[in-house]
C-alpha atoms as a PDB file:
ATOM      1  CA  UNK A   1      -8.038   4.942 -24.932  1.00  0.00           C
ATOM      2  CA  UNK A   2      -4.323   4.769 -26.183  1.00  0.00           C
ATOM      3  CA  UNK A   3      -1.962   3.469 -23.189  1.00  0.00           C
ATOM      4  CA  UNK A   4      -0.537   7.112 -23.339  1.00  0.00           C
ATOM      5  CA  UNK A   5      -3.411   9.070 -22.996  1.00  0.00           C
ATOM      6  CA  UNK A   6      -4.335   6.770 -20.200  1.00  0.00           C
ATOM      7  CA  UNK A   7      -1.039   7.124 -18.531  1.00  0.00           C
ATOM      8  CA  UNK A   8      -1.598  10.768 -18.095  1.00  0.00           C
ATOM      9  CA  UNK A   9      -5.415  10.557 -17.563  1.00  0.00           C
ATOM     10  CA  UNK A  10      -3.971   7.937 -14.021  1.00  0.00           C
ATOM     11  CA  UNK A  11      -1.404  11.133 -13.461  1.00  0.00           C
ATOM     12  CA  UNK A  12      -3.822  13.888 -13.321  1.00  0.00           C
ATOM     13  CA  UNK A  13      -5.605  11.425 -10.739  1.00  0.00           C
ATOM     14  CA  UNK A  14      -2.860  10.808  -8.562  1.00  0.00           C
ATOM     15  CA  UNK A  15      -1.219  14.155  -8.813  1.00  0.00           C
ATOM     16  CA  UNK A  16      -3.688  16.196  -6.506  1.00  0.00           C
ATOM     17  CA  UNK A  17      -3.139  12.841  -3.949  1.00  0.00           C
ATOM     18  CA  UNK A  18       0.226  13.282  -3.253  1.00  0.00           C
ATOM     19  CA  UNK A  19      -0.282  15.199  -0.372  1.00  0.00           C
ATOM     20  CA  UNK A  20      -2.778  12.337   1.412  1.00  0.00           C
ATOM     21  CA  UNK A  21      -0.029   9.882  -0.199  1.00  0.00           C
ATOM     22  CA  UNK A  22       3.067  11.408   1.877  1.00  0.00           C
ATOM     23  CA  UNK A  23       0.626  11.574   5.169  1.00  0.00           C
ATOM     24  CA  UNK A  24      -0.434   7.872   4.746  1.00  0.00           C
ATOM     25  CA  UNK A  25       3.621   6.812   3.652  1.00  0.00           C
ATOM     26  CA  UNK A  26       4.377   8.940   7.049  1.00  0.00           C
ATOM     27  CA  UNK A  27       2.024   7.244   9.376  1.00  0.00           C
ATOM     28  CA  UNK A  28       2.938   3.289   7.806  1.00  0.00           C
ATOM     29  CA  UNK A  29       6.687   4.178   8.346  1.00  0.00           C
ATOM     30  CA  UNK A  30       5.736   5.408  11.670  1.00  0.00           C
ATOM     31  CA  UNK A  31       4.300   1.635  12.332  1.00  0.00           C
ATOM     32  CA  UNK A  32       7.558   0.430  12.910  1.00  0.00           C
ATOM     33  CA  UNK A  33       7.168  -3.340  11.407  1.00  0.00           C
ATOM     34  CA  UNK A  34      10.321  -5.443  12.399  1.00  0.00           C
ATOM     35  CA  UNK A  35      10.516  -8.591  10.866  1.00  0.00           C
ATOM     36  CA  UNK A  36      11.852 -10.185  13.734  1.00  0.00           C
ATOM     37  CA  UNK A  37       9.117  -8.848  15.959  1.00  0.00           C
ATOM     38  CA  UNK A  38       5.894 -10.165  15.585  1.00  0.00           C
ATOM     39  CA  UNK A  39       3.554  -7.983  17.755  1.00  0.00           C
ATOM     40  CA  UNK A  40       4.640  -4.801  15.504  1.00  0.00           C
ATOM     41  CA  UNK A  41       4.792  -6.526  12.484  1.00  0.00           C
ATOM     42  CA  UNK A  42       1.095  -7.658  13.135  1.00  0.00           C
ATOM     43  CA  UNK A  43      -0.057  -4.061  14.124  1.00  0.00           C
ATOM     44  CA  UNK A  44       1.131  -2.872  10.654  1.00  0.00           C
ATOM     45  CA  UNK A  45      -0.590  -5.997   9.312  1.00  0.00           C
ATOM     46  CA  UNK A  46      -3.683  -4.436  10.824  1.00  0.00           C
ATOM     47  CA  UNK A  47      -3.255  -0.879   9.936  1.00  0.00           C
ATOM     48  CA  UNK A  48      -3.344  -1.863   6.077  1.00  0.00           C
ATOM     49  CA  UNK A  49      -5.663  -4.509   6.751  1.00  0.00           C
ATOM     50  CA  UNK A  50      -7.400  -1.001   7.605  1.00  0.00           C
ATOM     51  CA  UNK A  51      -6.463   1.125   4.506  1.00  0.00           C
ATOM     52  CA  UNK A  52      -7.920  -1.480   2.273  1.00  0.00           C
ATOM     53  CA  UNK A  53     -10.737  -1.910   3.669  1.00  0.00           C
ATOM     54  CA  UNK A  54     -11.673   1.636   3.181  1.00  0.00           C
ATOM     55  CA  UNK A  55     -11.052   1.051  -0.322  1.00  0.00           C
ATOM     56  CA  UNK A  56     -13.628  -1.906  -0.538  1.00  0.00           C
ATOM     57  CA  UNK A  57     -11.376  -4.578  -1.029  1.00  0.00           C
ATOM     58  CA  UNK A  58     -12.032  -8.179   0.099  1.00  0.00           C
ATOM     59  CA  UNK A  59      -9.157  -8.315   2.779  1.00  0.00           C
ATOM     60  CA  UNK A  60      -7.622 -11.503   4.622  1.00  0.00           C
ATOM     61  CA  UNK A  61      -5.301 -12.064   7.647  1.00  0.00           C
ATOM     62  CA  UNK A  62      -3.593 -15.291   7.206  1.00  0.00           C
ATOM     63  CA  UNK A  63      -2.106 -15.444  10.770  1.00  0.00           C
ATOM     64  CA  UNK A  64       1.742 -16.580  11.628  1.00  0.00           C
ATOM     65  CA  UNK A  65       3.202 -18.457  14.498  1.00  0.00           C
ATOM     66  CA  UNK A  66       6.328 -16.460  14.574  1.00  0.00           C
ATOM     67  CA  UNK A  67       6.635 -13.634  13.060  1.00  0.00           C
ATOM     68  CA  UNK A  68       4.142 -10.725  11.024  1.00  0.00           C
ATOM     69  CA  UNK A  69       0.922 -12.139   9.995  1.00  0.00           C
ATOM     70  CA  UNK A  70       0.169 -12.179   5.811  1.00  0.00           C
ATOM     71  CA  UNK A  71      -1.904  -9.929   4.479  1.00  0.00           C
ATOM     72  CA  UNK A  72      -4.195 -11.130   1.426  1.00  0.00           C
ATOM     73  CA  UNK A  73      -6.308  -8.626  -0.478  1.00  0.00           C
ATOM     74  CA  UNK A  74      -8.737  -8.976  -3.438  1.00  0.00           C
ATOM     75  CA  UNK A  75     -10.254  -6.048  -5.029  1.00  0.00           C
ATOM     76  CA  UNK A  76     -13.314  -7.018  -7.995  1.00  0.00           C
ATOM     77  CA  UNK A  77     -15.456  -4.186  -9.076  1.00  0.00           C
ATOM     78  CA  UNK A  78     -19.121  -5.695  -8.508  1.00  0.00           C
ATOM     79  CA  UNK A  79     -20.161  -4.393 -12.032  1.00  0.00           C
ATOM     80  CA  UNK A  80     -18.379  -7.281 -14.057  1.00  0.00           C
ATOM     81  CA  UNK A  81     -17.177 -10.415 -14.140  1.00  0.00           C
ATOM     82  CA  UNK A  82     -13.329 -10.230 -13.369  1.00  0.00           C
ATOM     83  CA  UNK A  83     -11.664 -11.109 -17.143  1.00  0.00           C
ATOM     84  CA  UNK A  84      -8.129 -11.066 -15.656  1.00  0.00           C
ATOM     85  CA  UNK A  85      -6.176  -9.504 -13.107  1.00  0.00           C
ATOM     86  CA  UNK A  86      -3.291  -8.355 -11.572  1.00  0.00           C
ATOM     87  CA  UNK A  87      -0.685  -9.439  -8.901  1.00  0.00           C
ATOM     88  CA  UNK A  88       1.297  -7.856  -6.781  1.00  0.00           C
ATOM     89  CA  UNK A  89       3.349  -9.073  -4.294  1.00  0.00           C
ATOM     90  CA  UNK A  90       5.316  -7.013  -1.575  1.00  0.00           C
ATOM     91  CA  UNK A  91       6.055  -6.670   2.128  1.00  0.00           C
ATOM     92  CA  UNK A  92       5.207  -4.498   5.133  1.00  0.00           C
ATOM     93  CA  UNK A  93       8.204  -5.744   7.488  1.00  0.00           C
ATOM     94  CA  UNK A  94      11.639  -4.278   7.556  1.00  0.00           C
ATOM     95  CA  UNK A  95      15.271  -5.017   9.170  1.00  0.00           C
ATOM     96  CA  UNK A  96      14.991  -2.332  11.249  1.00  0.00           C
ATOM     97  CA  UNK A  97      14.182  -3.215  15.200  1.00  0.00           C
ATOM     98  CA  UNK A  98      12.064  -1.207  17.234  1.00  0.00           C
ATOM     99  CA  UNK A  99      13.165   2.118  18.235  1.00  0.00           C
ATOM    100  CA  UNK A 100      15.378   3.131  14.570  1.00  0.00           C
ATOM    101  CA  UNK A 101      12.756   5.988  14.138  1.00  0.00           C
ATOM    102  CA  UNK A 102      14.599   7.443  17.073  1.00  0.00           C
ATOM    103  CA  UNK A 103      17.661   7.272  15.086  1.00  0.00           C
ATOM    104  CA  UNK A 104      16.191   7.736  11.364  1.00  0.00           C
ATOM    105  CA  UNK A 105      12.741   9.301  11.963  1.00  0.00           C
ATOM    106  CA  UNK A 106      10.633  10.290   8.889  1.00  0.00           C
ATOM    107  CA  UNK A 107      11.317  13.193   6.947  1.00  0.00           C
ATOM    108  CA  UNK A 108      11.060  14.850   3.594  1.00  0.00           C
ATOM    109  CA  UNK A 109      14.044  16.026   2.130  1.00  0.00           C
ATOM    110  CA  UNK A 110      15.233  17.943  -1.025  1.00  0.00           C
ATOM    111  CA  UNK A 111      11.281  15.635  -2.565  1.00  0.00           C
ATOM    112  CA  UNK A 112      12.568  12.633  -1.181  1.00  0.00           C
ATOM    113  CA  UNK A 113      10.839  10.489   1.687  1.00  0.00           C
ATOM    114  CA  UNK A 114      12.996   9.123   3.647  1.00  0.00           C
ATOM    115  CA  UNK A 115      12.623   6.624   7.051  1.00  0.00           C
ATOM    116  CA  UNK A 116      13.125   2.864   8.024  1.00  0.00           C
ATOM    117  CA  UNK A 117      10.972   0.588   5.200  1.00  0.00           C
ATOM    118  CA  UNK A 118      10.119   3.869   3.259  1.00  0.00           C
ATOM    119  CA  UNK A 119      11.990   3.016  -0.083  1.00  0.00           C
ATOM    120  CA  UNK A 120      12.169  -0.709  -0.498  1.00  0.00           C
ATOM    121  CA  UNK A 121       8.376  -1.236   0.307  1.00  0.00           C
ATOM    122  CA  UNK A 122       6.342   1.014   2.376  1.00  0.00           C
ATOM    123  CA  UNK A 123       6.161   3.879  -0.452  1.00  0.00           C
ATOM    124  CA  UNK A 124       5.119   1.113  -2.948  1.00  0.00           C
ATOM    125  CA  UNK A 125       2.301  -0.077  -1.025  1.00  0.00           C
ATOM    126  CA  UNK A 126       1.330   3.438  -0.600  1.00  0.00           C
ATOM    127  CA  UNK A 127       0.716   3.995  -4.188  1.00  0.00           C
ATOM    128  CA  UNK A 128      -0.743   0.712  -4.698  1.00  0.00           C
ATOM    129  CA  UNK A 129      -3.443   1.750  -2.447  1.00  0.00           C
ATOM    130  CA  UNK A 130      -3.956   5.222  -3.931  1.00  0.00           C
ATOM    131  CA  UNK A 131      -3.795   3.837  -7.367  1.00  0.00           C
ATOM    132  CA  UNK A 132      -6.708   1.146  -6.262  1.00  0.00           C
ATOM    133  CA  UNK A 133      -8.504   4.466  -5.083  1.00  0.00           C
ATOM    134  CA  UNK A 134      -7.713   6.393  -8.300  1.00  0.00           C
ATOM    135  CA  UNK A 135      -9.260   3.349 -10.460  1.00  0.00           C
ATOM    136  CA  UNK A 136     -12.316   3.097  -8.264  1.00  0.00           C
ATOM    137  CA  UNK A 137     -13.107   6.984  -8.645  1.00  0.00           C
ATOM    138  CA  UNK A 138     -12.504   7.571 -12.318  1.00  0.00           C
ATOM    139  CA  UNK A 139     -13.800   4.086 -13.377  1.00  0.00           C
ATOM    140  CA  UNK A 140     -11.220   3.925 -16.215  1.00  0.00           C
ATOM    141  CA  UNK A 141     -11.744   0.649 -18.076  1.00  0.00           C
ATOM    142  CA  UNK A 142      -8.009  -0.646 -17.696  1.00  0.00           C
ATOM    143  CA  UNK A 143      -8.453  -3.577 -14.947  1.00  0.00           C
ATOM    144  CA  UNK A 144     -11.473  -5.906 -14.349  1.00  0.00           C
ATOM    145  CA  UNK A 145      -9.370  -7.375 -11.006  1.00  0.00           C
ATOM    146  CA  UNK A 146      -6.473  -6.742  -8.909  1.00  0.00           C
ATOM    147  CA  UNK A 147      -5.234  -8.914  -5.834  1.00  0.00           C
ATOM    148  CA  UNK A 148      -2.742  -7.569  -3.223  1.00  0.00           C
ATOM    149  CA  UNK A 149      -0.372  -9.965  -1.163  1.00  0.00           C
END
């Protein structure tokens, strides 16, 4: 399968998603995640901790002192031996304090999402959990491993 026809093969997976996509990026920007507040950092900690489980990864809560606990997640697919793998690193927390939804609530405008964390990182998690999904339903042979921090 040529990287193009694969491309499009991942699209026409993820296309029909994109309403489940905006209702999951709605509900994680709705987690308000401060970075300077641990309690609602952690609960958005625990809300993906959530999401990927659903998706059968292998997930880990490295707790914090301070502030939002680390989230560590592994996905393998049980039929092979992982032969590499991919890494992604990102973030859940945001600058914004509790109570900015009041002031910048979530809302689609003119195809845009917009709301506190929803550009820099919420939306990216978002489709890195319905692109985990997509690969686990179609069973296209692009990764052996994939691990989430």
């Amino acid at each position: 399968m040529t990287p193009s026809t694969l491309s499009k093969k991942f699209l026409s997976l993820l296309r029909p998603q994109l309403p489940r996509m905006l209702a999951t990026l709605r509900e994680l920007v709705e987690i308000e995640s401060p970075s300077l507040e641990k309690e609602p950092a952690d609960r958005c900690c625990r809300f993906l901790s959530g999401e990927w489980l659903r998706r059968k990864a292998i997930v880990g809560i490295v707790s914090q002192k301070h502030r939002g606990d680390h989230l560590r997640v592994i996905w393998s697919p049980s039929s092979s031996r992982p032969a590499g793998q991919i890494f992604v690193l990102g973030h859940y927390d945001t600058v914004y304090p509790t109570g900015t939804l009041q002031k910048m609530p979530f809302r689609i405008t003119g195809g845009k999402a917009f709301g506190p964390g929803t550009f820099d990182m919420k939306a990216g998690i978002v489709q890195a959990l319905f692109a985990l999904q997509a690969l686990q339903e179609s069973r296209l042979p692009v990764l052996k491993r994939i691990v989430f921090l």
